[in-house]
Protein backbone atom coordinates (compact mmCIF):
# COMPACT_ATOMS: atom_id res chain seq x y z
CA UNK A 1 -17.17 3.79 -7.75
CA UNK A 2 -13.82 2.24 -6.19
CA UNK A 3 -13.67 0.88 -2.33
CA UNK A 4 -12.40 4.76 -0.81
CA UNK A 5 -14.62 6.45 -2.63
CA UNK A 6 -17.90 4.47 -2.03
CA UNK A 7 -19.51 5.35 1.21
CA UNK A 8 -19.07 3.65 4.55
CA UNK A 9 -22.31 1.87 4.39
CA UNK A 10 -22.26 0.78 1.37
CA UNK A 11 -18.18 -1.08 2.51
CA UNK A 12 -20.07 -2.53 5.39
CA UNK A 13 -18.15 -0.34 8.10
CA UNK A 14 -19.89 0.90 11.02
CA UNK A 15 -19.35 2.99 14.25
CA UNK A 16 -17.90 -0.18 15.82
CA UNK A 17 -15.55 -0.97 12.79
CA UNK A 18 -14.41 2.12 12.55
CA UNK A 19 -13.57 2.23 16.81
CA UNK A 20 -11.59 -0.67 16.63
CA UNK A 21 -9.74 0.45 13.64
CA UNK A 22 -8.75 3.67 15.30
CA UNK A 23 -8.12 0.92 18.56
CA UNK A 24 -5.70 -1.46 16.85
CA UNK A 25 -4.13 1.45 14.17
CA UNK A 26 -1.27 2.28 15.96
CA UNK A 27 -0.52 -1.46 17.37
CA UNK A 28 -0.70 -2.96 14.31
CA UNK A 29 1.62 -0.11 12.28
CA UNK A 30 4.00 -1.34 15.24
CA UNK A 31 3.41 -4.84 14.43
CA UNK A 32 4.36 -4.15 10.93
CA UNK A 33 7.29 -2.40 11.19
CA UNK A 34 8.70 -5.71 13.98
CA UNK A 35 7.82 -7.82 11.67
CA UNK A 36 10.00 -6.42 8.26
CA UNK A 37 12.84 -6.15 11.11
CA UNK A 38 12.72 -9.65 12.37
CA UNK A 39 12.00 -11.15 8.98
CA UNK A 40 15.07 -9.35 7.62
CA UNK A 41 17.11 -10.24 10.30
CA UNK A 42 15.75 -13.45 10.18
CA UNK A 43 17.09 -13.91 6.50
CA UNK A 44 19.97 -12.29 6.04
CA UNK A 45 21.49 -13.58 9.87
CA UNK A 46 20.19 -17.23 8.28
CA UNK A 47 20.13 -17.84 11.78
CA UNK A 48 19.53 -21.16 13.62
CA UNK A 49 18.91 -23.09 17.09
CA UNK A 50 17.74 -20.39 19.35
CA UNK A 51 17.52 -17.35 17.14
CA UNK A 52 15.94 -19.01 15.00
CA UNK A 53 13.25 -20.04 17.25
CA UNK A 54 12.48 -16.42 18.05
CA UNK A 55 12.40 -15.13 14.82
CA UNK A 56 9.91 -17.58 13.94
CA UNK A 57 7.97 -16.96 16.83
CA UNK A 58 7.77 -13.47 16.58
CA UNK A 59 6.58 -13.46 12.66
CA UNK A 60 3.70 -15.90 14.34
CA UNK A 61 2.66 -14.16 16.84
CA UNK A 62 2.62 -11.07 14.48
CA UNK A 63 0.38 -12.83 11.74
CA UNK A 64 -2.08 -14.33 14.39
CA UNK A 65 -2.54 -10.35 15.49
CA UNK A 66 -3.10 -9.66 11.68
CA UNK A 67 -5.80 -12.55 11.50
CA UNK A 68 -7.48 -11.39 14.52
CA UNK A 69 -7.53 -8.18 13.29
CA UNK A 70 -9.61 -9.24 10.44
CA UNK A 71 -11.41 -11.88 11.74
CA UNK A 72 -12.97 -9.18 14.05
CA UNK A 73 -13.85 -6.28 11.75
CA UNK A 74 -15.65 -9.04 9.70
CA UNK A 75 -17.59 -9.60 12.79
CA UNK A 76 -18.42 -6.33 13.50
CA UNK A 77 -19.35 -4.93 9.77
CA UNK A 78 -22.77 -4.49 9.11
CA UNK A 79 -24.95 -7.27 7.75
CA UNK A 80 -24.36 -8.85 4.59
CA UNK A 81 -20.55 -9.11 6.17
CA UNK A 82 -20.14 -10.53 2.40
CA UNK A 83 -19.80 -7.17 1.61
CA UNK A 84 -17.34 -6.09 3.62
CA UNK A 85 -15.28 -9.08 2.83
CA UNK A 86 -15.70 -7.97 -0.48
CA UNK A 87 -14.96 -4.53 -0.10
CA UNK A 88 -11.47 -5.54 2.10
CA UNK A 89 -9.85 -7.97 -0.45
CA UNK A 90 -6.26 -6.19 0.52
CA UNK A 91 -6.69 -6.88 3.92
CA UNK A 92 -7.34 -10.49 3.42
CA UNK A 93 -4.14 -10.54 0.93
CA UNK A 94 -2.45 -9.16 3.38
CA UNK A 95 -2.97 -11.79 6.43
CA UNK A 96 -1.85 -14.64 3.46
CA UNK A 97 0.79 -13.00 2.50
CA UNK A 98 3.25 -11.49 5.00
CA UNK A 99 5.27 -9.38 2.43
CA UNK A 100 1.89 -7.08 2.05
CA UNK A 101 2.24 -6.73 6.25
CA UNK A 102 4.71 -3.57 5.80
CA UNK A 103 2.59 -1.80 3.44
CA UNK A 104 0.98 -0.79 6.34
CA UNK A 105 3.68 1.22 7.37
CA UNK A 106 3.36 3.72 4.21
CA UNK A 107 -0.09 4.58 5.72
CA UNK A 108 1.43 6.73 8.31
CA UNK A 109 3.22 8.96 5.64
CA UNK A 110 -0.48 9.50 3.72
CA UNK A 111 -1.33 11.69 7.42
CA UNK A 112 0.95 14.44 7.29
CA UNK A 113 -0.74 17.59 7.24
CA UNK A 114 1.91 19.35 5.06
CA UNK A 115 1.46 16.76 2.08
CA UNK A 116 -2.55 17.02 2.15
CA UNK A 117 -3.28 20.53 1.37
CA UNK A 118 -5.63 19.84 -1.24
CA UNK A 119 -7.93 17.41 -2.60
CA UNK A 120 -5.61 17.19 -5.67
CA UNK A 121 -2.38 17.42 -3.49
CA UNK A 122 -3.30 15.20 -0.98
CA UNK A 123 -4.33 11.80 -4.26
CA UNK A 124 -1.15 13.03 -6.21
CA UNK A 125 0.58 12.84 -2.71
CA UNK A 126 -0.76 9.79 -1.52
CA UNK A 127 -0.31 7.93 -5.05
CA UNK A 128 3.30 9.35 -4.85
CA UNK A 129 4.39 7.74 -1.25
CA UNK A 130 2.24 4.33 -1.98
CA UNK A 131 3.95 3.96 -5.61
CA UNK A 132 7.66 4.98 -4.33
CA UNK A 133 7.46 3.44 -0.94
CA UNK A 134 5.59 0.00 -2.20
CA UNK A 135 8.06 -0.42 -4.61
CA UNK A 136 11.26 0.02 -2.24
CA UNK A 137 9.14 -2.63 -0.16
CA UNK A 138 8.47 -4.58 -2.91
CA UNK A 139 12.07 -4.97 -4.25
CA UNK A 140 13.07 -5.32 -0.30
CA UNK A 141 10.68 -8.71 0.50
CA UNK A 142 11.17 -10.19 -2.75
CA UNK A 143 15.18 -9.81 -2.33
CA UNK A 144 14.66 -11.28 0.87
CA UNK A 145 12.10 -14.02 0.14
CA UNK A 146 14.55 -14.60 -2.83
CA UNK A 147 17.87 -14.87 -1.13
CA UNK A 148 15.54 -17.12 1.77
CA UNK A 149 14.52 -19.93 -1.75
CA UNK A 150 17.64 -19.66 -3.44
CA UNK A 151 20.48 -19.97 -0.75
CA UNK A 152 20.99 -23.34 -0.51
CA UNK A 153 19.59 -24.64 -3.63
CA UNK A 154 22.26 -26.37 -5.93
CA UNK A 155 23.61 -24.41 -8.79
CA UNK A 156 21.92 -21.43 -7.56
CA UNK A 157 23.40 -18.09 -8.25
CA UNK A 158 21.81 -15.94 -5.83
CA UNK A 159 23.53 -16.15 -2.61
CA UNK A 160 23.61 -13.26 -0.59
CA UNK A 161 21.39 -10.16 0.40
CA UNK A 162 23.72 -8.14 -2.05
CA UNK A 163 22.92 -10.26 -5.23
CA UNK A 164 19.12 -10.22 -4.08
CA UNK A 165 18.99 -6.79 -4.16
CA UNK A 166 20.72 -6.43 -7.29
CA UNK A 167 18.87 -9.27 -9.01
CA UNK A 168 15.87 -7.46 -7.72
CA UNK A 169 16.59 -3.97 -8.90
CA UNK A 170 17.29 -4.71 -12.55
CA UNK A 171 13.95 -7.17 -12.34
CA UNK A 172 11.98 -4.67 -11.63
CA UNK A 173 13.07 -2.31 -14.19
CA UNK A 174 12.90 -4.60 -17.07
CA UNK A 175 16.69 -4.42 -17.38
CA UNK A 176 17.65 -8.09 -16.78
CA UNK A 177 21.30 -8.17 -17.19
CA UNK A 178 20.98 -11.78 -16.95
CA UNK A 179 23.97 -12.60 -14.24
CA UNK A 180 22.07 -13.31 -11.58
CA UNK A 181 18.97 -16.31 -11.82
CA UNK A 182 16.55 -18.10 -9.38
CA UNK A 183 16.91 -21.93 -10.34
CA UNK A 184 14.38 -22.54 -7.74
CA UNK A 185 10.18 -22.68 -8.29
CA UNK A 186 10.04 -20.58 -5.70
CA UNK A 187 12.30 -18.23 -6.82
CA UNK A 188 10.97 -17.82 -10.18
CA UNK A 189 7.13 -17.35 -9.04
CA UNK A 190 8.56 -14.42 -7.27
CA UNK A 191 10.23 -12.91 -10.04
CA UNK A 192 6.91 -12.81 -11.65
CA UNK A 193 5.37 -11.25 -9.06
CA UNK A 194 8.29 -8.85 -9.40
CA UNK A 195 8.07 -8.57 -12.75
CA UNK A 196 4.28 -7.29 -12.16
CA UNK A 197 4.57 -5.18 -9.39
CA UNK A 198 6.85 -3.04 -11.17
CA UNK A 199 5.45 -2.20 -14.29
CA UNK A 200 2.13 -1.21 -12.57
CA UNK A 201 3.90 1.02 -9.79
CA UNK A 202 6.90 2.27 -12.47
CA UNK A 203 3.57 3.41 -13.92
CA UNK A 204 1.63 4.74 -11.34
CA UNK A 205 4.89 6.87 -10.28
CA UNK A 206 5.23 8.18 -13.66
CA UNK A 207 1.56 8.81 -14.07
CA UNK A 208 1.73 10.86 -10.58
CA UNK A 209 5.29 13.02 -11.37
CA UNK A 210 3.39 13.83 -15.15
CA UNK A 211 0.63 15.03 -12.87
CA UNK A 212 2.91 16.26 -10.79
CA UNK A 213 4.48 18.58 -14.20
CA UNK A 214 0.95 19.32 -15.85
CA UNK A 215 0.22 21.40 -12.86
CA UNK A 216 3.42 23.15 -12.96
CA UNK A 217 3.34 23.91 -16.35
CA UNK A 218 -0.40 25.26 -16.15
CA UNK A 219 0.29 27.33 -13.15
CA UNK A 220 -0.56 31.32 -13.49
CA UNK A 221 -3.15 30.31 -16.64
CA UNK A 222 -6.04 28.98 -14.01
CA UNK A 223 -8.32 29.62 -17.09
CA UNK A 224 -6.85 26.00 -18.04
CA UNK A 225 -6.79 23.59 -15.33
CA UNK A 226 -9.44 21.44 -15.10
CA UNK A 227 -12.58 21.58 -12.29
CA UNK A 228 -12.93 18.71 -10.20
CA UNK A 229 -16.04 17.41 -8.61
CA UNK A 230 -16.00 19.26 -5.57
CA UNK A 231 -15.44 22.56 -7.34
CA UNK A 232 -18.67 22.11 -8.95
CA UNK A 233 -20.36 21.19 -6.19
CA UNK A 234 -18.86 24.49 -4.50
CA UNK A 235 -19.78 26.18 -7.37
CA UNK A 236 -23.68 25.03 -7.59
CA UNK A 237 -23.77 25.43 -3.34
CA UNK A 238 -22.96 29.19 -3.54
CA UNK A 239 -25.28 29.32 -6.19
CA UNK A 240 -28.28 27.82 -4.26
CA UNK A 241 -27.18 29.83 -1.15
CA UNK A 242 -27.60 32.99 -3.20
CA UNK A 243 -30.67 35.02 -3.37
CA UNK A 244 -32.04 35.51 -6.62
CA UNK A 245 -33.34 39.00 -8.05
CA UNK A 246 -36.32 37.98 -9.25
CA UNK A 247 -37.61 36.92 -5.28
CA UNK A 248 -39.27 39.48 -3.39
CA UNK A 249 -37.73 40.77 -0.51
CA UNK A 250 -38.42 38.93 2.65
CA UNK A 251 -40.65 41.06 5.59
């Protein structure tokens, strides 16, 4: 059983977990969406003196709300809090590592009613915005944590937000044209990550639009489609709720 399907309980959340959560969702989404602003601006303005000073303040005072934010949800999960910690490995990657911080953001997408029709709608939906919109994120830090190692190295290649992108893009998609290289350590541990990110969510997307055609191409022959869980369980409620033949009528 994965982390959103097991129960509450058993991820160590509680009724006071779950009322800070809804407490610090909406300040936190905020936080996120400052912090990919600065941090771009940050970058790309290669700013100094002043500016510089309140970038870097602001990305601080952004990633001490993120710690907080976990360091108190551990507090208030349910004994073991191992379990929790266990069951919340994404949130801990994402107060080490600020390019996870604007993943958040695709979180607000996953509520709109429209999308979330049904159960199937709402996964194939959900998969859908995380793969597209984590890999437009994905190919966004890296270019910018790129471009941030590579700048002023010597003989480095990768200069400008433009070549980061475009280094980035044909990274991710196994082209690899070649023309543009991170000479850095740096540079190359992120192209790895790159290289990673994108063959799981070029993956996931294509897994999700072949989902996506399946159920187009099956529509009007309902005979075929598959039942999920819950239909069964539908199924085997109305069955219990009906009254059999065999039982004498009640007086």
């Amino acid at each position: 059983m994965s982390d959103e399907q097991a129960p509450p309980s058993e991820r160590g959340e509680n009724a006071r977990t779950r009322r800070w959560e809804r407490m610090t969702y909406w300040p936190l989404t905020v936080a996120a969406l400052v912090f990919l602003i600065v941090y771009t601006v940050h970058v790309i303005g290669d700013v100094h003196g002043l500016a510089a000073v309140v970038t870097r303040t602001v990305i601080t005072i952004i990633w001490v709300m993120f710690i907080v934010d976990y360091l108190v949800r551990l507090l208030l999960a349910s004994p073991p809090r191992r379990r929790w910690a266990l069951h919340h490995l994404f949130d801990l990657a994402v107060v080490l590592v600020p390019a996870l911080r604007p993943v958040r953001l695709l979180g607000v997408l996953t509520h709109v009613r429209a999308f979330t029709r049904t159960a199937a709608s709402s996964l194939r939906t959900r998969l859908l915005i995380y793969g597209i919109g984590a890999a437009m994120l994905l190919i966004w830090d890296i270019s910018l944590s790129v471009l941030q190692a590579e700048r002023h190295a010597p003989g480095a290649s990768i200069t400008s937000f433009g070549d980061a992108v475009w280094w980035a893009f044909c990274t991710v998609t196994t082209v690899g044209y070649g023309d543009y290289v991170p000479v850095t350590a740096q540079g190359r541990v992120l192209a790895v990550l790159l290289m990673v990110g994108g063959v799981v969510l070029v993956g996931m997307i294509v897994a999700t639009f072949s989902s996506w055609v399946l159920e187009r191409a099956t529509r009007g022959h309902t005979d075929q489609l598959p039942a999920t869980r819950a239909d069964v369980e539908r199924l085997l409620q109305m069955l219990n709720e009906t009254p059999r033949r065999s039982d004498p009528p009640s007086e």
